[in-house]
Protein backbone atom coordinates (compact mmCIF):
# COMPACT_ATOMS: atom_id res chain seq x y z
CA UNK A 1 106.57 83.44 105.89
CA UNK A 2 108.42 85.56 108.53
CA UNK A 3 110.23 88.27 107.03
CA UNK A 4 112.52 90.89 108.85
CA UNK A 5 111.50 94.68 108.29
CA UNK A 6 114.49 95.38 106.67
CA UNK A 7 112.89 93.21 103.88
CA UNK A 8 111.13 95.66 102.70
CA UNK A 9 113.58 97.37 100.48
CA UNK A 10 113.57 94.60 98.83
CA UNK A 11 110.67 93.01 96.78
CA UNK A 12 110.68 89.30 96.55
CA UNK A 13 108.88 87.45 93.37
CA UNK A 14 105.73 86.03 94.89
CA UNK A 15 102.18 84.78 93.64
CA UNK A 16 99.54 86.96 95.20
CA UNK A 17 96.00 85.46 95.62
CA UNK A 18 93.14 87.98 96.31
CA UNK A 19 90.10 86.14 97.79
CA UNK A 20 87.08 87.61 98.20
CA UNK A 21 83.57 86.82 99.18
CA UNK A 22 80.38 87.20 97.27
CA UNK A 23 78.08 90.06 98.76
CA UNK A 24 79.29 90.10 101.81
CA UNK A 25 77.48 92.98 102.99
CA UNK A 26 74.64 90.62 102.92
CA UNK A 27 75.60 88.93 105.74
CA UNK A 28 74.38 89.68 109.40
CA UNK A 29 77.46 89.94 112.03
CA UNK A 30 76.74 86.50 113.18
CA UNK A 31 76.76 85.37 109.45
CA UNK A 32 79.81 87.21 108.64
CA UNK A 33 81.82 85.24 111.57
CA UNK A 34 80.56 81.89 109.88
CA UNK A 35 81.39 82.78 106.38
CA UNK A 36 84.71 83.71 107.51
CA UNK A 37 85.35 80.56 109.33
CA UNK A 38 84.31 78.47 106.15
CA UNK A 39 86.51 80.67 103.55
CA UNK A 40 89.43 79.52 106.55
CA UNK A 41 88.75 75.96 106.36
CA UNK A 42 88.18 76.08 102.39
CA UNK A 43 92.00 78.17 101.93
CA UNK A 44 93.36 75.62 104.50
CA UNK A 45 92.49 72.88 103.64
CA UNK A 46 93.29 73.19 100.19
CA UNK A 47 97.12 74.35 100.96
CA UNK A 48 97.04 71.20 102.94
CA UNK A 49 96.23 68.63 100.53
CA UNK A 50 98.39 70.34 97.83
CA UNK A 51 101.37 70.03 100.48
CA UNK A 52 102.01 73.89 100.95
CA UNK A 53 104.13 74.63 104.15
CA UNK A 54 102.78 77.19 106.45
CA UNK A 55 106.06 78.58 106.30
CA UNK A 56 105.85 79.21 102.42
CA UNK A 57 102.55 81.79 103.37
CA UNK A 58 101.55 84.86 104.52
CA UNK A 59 98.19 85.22 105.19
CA UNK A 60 96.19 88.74 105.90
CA UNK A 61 92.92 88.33 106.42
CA UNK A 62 90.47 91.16 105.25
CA UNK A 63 87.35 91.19 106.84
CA UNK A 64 85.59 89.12 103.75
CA UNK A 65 88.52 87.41 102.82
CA UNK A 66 92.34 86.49 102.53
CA UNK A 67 95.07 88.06 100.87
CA UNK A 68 97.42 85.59 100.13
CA UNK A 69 101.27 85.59 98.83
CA UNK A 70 103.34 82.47 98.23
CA UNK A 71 106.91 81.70 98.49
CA UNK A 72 108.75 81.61 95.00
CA UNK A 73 109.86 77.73 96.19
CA UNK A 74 106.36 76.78 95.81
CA UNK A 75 105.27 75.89 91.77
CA UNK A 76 102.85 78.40 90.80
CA UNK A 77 100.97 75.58 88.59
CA UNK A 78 100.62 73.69 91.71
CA UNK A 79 98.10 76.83 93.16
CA UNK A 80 97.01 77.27 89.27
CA UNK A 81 95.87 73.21 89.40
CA UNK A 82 95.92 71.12 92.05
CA UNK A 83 95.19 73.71 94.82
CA UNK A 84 92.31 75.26 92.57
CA UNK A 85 90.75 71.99 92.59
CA UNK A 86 90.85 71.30 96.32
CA UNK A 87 89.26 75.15 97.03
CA UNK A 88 86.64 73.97 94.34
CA UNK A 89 86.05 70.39 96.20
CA UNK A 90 86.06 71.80 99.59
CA UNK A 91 83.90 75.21 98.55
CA UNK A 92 81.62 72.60 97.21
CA UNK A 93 81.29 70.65 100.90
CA UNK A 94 81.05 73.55 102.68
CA UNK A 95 78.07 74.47 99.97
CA UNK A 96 75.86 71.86 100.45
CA UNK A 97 74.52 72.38 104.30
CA UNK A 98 73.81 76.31 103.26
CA UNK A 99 70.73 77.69 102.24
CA UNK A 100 72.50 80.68 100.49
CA UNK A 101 75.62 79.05 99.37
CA UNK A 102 79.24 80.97 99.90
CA UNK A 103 80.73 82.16 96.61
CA UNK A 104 84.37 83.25 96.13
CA UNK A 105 86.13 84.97 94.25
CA UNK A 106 89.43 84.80 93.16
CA UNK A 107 92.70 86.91 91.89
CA UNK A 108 96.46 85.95 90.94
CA UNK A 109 98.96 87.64 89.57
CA UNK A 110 102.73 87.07 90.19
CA UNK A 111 105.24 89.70 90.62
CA UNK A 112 107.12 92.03 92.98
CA UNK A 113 105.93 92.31 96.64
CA UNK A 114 106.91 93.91 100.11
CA UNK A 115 106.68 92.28 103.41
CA UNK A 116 106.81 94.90 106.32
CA UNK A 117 105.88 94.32 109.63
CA UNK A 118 101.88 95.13 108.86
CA UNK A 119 101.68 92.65 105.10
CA UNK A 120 102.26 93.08 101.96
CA UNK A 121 102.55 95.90 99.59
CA UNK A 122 102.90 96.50 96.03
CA UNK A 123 101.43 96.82 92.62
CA UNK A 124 101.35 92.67 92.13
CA UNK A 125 98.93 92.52 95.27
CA UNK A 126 97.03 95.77 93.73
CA UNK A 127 96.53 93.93 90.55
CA UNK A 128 95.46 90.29 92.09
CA UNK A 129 92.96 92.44 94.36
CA UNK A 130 91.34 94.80 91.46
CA UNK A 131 90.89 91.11 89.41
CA UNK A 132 89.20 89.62 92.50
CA UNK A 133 87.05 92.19 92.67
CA UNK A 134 86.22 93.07 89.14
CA UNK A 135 83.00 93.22 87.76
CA UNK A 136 83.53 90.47 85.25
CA UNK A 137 84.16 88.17 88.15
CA UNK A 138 81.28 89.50 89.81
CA UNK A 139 78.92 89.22 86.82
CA UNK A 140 80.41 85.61 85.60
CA UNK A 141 79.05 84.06 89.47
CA UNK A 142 75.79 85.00 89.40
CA UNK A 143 75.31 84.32 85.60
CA UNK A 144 77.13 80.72 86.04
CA UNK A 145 75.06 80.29 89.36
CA UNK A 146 78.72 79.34 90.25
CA UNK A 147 80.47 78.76 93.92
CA UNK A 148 84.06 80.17 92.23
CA UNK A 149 85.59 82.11 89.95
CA UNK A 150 89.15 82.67 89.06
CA UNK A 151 90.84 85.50 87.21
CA UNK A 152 94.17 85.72 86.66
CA UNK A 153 96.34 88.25 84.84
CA UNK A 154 97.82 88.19 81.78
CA UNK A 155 101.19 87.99 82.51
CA UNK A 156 100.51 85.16 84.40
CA UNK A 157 98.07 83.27 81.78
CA UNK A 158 100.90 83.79 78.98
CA UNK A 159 103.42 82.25 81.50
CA UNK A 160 101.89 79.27 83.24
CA UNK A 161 98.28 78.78 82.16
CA UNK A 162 99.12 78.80 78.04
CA UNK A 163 101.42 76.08 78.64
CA UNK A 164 98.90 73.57 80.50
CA UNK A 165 99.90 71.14 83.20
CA UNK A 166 98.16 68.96 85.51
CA UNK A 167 94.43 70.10 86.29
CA UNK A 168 95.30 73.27 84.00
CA UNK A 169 93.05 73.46 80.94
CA UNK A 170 93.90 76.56 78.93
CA UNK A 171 90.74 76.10 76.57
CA UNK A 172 88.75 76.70 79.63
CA UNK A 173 89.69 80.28 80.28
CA UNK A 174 88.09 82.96 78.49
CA UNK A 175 89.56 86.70 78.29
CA UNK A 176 88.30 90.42 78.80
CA UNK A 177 90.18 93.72 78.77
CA UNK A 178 89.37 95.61 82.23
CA UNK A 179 89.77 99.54 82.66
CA UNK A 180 91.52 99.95 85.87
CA UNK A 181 92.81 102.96 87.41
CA UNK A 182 96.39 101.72 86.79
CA UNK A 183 95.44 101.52 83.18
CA UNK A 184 93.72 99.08 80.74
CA UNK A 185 94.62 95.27 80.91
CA UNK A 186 93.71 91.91 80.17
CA UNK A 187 93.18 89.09 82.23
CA UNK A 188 91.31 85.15 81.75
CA UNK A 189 88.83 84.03 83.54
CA UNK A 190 88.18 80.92 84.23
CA UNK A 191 85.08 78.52 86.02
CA UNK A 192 86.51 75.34 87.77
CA UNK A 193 84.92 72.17 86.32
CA UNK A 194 83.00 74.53 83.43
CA UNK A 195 83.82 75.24 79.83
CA UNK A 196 85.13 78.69 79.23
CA UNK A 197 82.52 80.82 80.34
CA UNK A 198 80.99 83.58 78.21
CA UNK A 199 81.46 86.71 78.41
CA UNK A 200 79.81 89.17 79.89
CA UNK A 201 78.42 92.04 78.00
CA UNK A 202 79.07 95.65 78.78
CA UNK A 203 78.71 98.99 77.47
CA UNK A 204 80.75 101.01 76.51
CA UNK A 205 82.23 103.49 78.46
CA UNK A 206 82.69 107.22 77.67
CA UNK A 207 86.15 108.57 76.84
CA UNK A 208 86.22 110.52 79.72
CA UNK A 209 85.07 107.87 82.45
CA UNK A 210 88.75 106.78 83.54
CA UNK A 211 88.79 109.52 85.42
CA UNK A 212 85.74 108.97 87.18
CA UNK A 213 86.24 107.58 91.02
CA UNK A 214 82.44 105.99 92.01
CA UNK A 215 84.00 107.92 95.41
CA UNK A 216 83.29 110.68 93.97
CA UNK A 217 79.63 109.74 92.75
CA UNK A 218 77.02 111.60 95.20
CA UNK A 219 73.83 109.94 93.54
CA UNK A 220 74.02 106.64 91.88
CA UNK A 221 72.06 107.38 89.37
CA UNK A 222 75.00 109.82 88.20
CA UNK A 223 76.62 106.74 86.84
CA UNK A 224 74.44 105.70 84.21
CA UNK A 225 75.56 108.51 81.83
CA UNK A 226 77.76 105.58 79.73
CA UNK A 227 77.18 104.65 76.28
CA UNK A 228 74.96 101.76 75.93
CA UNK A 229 76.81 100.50 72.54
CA UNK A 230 78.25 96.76 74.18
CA UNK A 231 81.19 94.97 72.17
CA UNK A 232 82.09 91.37 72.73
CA UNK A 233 84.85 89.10 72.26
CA UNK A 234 85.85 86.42 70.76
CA UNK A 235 89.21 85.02 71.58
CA UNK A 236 88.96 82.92 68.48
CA UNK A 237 89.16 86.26 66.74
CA UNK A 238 92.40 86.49 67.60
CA UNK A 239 96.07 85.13 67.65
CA UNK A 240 97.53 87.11 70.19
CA UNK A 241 95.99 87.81 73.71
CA UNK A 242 97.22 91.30 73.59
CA UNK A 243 94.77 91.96 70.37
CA UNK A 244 91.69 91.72 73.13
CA UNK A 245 91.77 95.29 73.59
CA UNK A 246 90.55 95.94 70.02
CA UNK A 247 88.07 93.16 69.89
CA UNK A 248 87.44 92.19 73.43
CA UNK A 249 84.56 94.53 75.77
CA UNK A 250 85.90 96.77 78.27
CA UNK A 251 85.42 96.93 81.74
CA UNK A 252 85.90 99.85 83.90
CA UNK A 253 86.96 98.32 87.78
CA UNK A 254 87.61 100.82 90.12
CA UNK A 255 86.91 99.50 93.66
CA UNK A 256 83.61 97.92 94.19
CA UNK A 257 81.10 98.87 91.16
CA UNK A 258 77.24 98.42 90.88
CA UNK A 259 76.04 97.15 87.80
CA UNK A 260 73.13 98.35 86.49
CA UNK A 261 70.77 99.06 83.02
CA UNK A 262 67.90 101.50 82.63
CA UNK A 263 68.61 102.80 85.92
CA UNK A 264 67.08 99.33 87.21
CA UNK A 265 70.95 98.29 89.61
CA UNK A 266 71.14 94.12 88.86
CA UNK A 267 74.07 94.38 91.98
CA UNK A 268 74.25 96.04 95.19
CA UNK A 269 75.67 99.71 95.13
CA UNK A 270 78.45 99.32 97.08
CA UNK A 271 79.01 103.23 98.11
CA UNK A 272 77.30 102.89 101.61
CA UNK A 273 73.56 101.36 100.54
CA UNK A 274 71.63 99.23 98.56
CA UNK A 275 68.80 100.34 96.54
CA UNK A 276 65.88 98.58 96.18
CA UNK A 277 65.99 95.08 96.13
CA UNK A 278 69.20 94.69 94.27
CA UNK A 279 71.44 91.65 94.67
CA UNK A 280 68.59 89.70 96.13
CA UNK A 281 68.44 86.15 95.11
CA UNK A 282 65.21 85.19 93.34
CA UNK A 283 63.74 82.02 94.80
């Protein structure tokens, strides 16, 4: 999409999709320019067999992924279904010649975004990138052994996803209420070709730990301080997704977070090492 700077005084109704890759700091330099060719062909070749015009997208790329928003003229339950599928079906081609197969990981939320000159800007594009990159998603590959994961705001479940539609199978999302720095909110999660995953379990977080940046962490041990009380959810429990924040657990997602439990890290810590041999994959 080609927009004119004066554009951005004005914020246009879009989809934004946050793609990201699975430990990408994993990947040697020669690696890296490999898995970004195959997340390329994967986006690409899905917007191609679901029929979306070049012209309907702009693209940014991010080092270990795409940032993606879509023209309003394109049906978001076409990206919701049909395009979902393809990324699944192509992920899954791309998968089987790799030793270490590429996951992805990915955000949508629709709402208001600015086009400038340099992208897109705007808390829709925040919110699609924090659920990209939130811990649930993070925590649902590696338990699922899966290739993808999507998560998708609330807004957007309640809107399109509720309803159904071709290759859209509300049963198959499952929800969680994430702590972000914007503020608590929930968003579905949901497995192509799986049942609605469980949920991941995590503790509880002290009252206090919103206003905690992991920036701001010197040692990584200084982050284990949380209560170890965990709550799950249920969305049978309840009638309205809004309820999840009583039931459902939270999740604190404030950039890129390590997960860890008795001080023994089950993820990279993503604040400029890794310790140990976190995030390695067992044989």
């Amino acid at each position: 999409m080609d927009h004119d700077v004066t554009d951005v005084a004005e914020a246009r109704y879009e989809l934004v999709i946050s793609v990201d890759a699975r430990r990408s700091g994993e990947y040697d330099d020669i690696e890296k320019t490999r898995m970004r060719a195959r997340i390329y062909r994967v986006l690409e070749t899905a917007f191609t067999h679901t029929k979306v015009a070049r012209d309907s997208l702009h693209l940014e790329d991010r080092g270990d992924g795409v940032l993606v928003s879509v023209s309003g003229q394109v049906p978001v339950s076409r990206l919701l279904g049909l395009w979902m599928v393809e990324v699944h079906e192509k992920l899954r081609d791309e998968n089987r010649a790799l030793r270490v197969p590429l996951g992805l990981r990915v955000g949508m939320h629709v709402g208001p975004v600015r086009h400038d000159d340099r992208g897109i800007a705007g808390r829709a594009v925040d919110l699609a990138c924090r659920l990209a990159d939130s811990t649930v998603a993070r925590q649902l590959l590696d338990a699922e052994r899966a290739d993808l994961v999507l998560a998708v705001s609330g807004s957007l479940y309640e809107d399109v996803v509720s309803g159904g539609g071709k290759f859209i199978e509300p049963a198959r999302y499952s929800a969680a209420r994430l702590e972000l720095k914007e503020g608590p909110v929930t968003a579905w999660f949901h497995l192509p070709g799986r049942p609605a995953p469980d949920m991941p379990v995590a503790p509880a977080a002290r009252p206090d730990a919103g206003d905690t940046d992991i920036s701001d962490v010197n040692d990584a041990d200084d982050v284990n301080d949380a209560d170890d009380a965990d709550r799950t959810f249920d969305p049978g429990d309840v009638d309205d997704p809004s309820d999840v924040g009583e039931l459902g657990a939270r999740y604190h997602v404030q950039g890129d977070m390590s997960q860890h439990s008795g001080n023994v890290y089950q993820q990279p810590v993503h604040i400029g090492r890794t310790t140990g041999d976190a995030g390695r994959r067992k044989g």
